[in-house]
Protein backbone atom coordinates (compact mmCIF):
# COMPACT_ATOMS: atom_id res chain seq x y z
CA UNK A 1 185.50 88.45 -156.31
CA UNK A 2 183.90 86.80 -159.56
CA UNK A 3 184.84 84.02 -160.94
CA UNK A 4 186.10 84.07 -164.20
CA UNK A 5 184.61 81.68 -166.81
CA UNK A 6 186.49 79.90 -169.91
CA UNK A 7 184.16 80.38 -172.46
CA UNK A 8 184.40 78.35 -176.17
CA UNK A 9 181.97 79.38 -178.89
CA UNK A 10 182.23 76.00 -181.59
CA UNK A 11 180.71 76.67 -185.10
CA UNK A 12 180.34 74.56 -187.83
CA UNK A 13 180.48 77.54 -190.18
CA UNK A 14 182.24 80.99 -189.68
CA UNK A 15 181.24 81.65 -186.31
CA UNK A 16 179.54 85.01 -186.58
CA UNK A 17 176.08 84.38 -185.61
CA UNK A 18 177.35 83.00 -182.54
CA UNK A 19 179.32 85.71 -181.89
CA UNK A 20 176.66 88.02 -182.21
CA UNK A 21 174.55 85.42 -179.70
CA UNK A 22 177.26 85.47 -177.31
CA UNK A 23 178.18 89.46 -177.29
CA UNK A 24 173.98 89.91 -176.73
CA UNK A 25 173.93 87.50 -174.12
CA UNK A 26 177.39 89.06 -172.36
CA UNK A 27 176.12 92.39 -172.31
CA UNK A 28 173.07 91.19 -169.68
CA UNK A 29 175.36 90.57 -167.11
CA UNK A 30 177.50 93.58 -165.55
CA UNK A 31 179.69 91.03 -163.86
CA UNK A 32 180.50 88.06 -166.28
CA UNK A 33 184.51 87.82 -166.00
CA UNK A 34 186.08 85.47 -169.21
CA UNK A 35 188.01 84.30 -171.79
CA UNK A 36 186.96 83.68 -174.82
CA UNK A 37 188.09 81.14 -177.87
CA UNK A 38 186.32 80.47 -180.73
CA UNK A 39 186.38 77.73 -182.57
CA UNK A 40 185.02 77.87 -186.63
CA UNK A 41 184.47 75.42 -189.11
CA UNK A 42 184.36 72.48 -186.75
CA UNK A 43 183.06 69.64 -188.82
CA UNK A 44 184.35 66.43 -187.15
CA UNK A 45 184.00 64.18 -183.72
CA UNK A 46 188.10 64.63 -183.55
CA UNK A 47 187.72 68.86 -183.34
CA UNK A 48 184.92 68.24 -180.71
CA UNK A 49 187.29 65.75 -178.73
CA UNK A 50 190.02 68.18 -178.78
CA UNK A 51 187.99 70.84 -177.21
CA UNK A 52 186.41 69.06 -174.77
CA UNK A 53 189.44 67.74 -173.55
CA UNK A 54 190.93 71.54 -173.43
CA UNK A 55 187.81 72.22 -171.67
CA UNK A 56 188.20 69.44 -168.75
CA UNK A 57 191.63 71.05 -168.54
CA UNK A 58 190.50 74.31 -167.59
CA UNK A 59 188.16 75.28 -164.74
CA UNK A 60 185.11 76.97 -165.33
CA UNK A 61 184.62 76.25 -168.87
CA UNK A 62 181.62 76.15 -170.90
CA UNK A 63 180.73 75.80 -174.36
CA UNK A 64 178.38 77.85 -176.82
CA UNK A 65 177.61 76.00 -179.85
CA UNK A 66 176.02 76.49 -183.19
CA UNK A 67 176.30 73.13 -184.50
CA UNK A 68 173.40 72.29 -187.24
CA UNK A 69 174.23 68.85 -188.82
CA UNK A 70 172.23 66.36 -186.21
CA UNK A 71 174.44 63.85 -185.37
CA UNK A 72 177.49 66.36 -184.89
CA UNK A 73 175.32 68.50 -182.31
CA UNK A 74 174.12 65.18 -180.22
CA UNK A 75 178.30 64.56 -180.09
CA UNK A 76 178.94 67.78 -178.88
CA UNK A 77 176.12 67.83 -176.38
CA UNK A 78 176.64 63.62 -174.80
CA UNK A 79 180.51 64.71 -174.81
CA UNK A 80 180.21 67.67 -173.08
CA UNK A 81 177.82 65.66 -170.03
CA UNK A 82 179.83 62.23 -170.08
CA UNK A 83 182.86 65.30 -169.09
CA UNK A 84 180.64 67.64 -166.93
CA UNK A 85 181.45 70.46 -169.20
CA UNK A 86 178.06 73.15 -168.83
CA UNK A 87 177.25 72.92 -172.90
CA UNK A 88 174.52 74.79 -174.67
CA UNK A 89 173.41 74.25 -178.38
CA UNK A 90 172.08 78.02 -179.67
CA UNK A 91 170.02 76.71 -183.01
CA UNK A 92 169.27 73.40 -182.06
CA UNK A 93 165.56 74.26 -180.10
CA UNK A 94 164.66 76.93 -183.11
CA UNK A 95 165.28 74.57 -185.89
CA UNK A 96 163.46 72.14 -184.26
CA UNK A 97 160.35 74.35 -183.63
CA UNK A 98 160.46 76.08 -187.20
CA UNK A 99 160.76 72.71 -188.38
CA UNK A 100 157.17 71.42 -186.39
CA UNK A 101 155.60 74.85 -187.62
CA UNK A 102 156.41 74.84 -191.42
CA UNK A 103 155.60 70.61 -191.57
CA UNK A 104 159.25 70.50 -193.15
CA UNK A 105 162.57 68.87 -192.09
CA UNK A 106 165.47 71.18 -191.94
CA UNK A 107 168.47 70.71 -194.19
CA UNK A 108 170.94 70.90 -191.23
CA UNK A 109 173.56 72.17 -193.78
CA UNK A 110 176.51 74.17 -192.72
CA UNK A 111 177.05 77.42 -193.55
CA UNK A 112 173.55 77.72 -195.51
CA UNK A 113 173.25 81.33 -194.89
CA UNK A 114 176.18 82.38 -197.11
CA UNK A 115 175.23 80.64 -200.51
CA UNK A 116 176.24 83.23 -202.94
CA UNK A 117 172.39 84.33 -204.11
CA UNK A 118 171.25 87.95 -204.97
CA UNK A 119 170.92 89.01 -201.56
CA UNK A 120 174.80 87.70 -201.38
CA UNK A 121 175.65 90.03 -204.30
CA UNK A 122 173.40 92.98 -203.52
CA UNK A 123 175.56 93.25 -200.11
CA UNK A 124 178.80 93.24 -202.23
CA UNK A 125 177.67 95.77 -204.94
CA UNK A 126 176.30 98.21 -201.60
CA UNK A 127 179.55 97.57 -199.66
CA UNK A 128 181.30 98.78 -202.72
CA UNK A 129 179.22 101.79 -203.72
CA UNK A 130 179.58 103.17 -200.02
CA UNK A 131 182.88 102.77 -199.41
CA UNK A 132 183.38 104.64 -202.53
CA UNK A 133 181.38 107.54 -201.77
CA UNK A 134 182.62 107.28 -197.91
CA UNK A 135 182.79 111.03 -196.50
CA UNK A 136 181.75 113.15 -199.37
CA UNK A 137 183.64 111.51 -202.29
CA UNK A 138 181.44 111.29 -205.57
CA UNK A 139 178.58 113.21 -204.96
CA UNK A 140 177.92 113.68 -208.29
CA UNK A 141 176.91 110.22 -208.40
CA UNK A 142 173.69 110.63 -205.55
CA UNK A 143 170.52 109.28 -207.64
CA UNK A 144 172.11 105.76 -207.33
CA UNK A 145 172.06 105.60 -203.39
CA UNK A 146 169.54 104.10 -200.96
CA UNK A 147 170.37 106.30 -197.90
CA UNK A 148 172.31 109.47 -197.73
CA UNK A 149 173.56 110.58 -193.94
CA UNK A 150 174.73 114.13 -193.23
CA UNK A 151 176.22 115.38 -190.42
CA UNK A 152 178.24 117.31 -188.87
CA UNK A 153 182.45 115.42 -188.19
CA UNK A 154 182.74 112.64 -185.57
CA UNK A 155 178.83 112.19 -185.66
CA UNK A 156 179.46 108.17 -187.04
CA UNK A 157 178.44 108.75 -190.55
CA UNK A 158 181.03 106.34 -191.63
CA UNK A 159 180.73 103.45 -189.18
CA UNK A 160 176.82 103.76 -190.02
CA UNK A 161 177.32 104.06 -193.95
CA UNK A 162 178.86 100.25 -193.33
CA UNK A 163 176.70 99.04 -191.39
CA UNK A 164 173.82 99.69 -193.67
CA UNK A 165 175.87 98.91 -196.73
CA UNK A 166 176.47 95.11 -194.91
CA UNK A 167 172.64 94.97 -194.89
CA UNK A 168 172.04 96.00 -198.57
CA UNK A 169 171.84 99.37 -198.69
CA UNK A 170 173.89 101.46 -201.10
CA UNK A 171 174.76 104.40 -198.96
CA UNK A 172 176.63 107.95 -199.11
CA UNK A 173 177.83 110.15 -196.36
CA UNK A 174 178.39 113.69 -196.62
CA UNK A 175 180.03 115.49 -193.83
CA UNK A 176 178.46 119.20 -193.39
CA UNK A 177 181.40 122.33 -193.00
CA UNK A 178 180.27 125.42 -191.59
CA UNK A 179 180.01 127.83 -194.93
CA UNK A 180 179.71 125.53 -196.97
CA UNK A 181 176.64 124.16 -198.97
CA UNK A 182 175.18 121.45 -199.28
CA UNK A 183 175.16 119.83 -203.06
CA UNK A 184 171.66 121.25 -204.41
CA UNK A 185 171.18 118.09 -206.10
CA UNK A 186 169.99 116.22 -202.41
CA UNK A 187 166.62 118.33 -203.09
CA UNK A 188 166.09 115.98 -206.25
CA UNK A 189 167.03 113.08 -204.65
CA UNK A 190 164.62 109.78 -203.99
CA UNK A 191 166.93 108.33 -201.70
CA UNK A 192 166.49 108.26 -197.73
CA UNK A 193 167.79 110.91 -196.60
CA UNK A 194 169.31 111.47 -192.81
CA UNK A 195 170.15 114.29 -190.41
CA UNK A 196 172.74 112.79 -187.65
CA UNK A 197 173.26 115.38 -184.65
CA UNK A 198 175.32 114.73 -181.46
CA UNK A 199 175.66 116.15 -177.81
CA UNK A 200 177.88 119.50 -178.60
CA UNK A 201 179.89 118.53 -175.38
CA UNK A 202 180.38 114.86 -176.44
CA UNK A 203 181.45 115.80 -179.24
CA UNK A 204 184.49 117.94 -178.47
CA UNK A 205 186.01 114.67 -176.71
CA UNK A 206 185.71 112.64 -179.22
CA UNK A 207 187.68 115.58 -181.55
CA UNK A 208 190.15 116.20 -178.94
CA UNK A 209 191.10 112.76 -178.53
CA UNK A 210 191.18 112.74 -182.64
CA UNK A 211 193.48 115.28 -182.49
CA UNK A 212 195.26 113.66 -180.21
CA UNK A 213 196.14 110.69 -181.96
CA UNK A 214 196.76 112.85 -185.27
CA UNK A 215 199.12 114.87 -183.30
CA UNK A 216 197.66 118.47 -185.06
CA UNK A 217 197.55 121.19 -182.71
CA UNK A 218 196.63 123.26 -185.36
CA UNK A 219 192.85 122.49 -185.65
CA UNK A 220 191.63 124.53 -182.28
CA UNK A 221 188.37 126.03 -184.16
CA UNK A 222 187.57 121.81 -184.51
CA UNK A 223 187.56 121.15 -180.96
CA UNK A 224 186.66 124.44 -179.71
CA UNK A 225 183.37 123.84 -178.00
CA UNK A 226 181.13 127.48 -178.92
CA UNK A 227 182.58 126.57 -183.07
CA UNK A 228 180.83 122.99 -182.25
CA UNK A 229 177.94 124.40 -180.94
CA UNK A 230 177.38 126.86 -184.08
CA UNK A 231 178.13 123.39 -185.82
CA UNK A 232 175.40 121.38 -185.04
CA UNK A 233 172.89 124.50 -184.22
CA UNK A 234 173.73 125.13 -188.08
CA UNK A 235 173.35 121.47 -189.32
CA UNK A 236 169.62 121.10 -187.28
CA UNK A 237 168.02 124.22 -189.17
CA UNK A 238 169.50 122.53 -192.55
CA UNK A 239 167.37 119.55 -191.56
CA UNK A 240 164.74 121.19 -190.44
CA UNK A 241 164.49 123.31 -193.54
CA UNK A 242 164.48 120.47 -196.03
CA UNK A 243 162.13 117.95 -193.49
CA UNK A 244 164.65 115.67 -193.20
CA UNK A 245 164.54 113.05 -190.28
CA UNK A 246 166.98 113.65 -187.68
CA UNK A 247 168.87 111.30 -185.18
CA UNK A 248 170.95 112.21 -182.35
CA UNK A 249 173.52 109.53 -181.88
CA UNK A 250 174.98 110.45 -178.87
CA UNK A 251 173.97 108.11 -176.68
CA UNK A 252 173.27 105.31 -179.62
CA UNK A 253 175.25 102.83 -181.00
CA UNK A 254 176.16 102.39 -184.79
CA UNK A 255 173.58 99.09 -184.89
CA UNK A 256 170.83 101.29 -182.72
CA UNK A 257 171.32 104.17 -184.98
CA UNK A 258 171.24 101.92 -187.71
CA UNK A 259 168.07 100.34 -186.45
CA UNK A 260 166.63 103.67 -186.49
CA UNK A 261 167.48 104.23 -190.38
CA UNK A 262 166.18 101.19 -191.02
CA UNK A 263 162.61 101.81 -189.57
CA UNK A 264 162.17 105.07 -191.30
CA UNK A 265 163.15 103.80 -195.00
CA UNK A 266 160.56 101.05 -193.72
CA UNK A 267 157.74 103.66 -193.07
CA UNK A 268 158.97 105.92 -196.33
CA UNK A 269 157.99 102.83 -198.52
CA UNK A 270 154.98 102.59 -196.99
CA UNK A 271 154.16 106.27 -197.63
């Protein structure tokens, strides 16, 4: 049986990009039993001492840090090996490398990468937009989005829509309905636009366990698997006929589908 690991992620700042560290490392190994407890904003030598001494408390604990202001991360680290507590600083070797290639000292300031700049408000105003025109609402307004994504229900349109809006991108979703069209104004459109298709199959579970939850019996042409089929059969020749890029998210995740969108505005600048 595995042994299961205590793990604290420390951050001097909100504590997502080690969160985002820590779920990409955790994903490498199928066996990796733990706990997790995160620690944000921790800005003192006091904070530190608490946790290490939670640490020593518990067996098989180890701490992931992102710790940027010098003096703080050497505390951290000589605290965690005076204790025998594994410890391991995530920015620390980058900074210091970026730092020897661009001949510059680092300002080791917390929380640096959410000053409120343009990018900061670009991400606000496109979070905004798409949540606004989130499944269909307000397509009247299309010439002021970035990406448009149609598809077919339950194919992640709205899941992606945020995604891409948390990375700038002003973006609409439009779920396709068998017999009905789509607005003729996409033809017109400069925006990115984006077929999403999914396994026929795959798809009925995910409906069935949506109907589920809503506890409607009454929608058995929505999870009937031939009225899928016609679905997405239906949706592909609407992509096909306007040369619209297509992804099949079936076996993708949001960010990987996401990734994908992301590479193809990329190559439509470059066009």
């Amino acid at each position: 049986m595995n042994e299961k690991y205590n793990v604290y992620l420390v951050s001097d700042s909100t504590g997502e990009t080690l969160d985002r560290i820590f779920l990409s490392l955790k994903s490498q190994f199928a066996n990796f039993e733990y706990n997790k407890k995160e620690f944000a904003f921790v800005r003192t030598e006091q904070q530190i001492d608490k946790i290490i001494k939670e640490c020593v408390n518990l067996e098989n604990s180890l701490i992931l840090y992102t710790i940027v202001e010098t003096k703080l991360a050497k505390y951290i680290s000589n605290q965690s090996n005076k204790n025998s507590v594994p410890c391991f600083g995530i920015l620390g070797n980058l900074i210091l490398s970026f730092s020897k290639l661009l001949n510059q000292k680092a300002i080791h300031k917390p929380s640096a990468q959410h000053v409120l700049d343009e990018d900061y408000y670009k991400r606000i105003e496109a979070i905004q937009f798409t949540m606004a025109h989130d499944d269909g609402k307000k397509i009247d307004d299309l010439k002021n989005a970035d990406v448009i994504l149609l598809g077919v229900s339950r194919t992640s349109k709205t899941p992606t829509s945020i995604y891409l809006a948390n990375r700038g991108y002003k973006t609409i979703n439009i779920p396709l309905v068998l017999d009905h069209k789509i607005p003729k104004s996409l033809s017109n459109s400069s925006a990115c636009i984006i077929g999403l298709v999914a396994d026929p199959e795959r798809l009925a579970d995910i409906r069935r366990n949506r109907v589920a939850i809503m506890n409607d019996h009454n929608l058995k042409e929505y999870t009937d698997l031939d009225s899928i089929k016609k679905e997405v059969n239906e949706s592909k020749n609407i992509f096909k006929r306007n040369n619209w890029p297509i992804i099949d998210v079936t076996r993708r995740s949001v960010e990987e589908t996401a990734a994908s969108i992301l590479k193809i505005i990329e190559i439509k600048k470059h066009k």
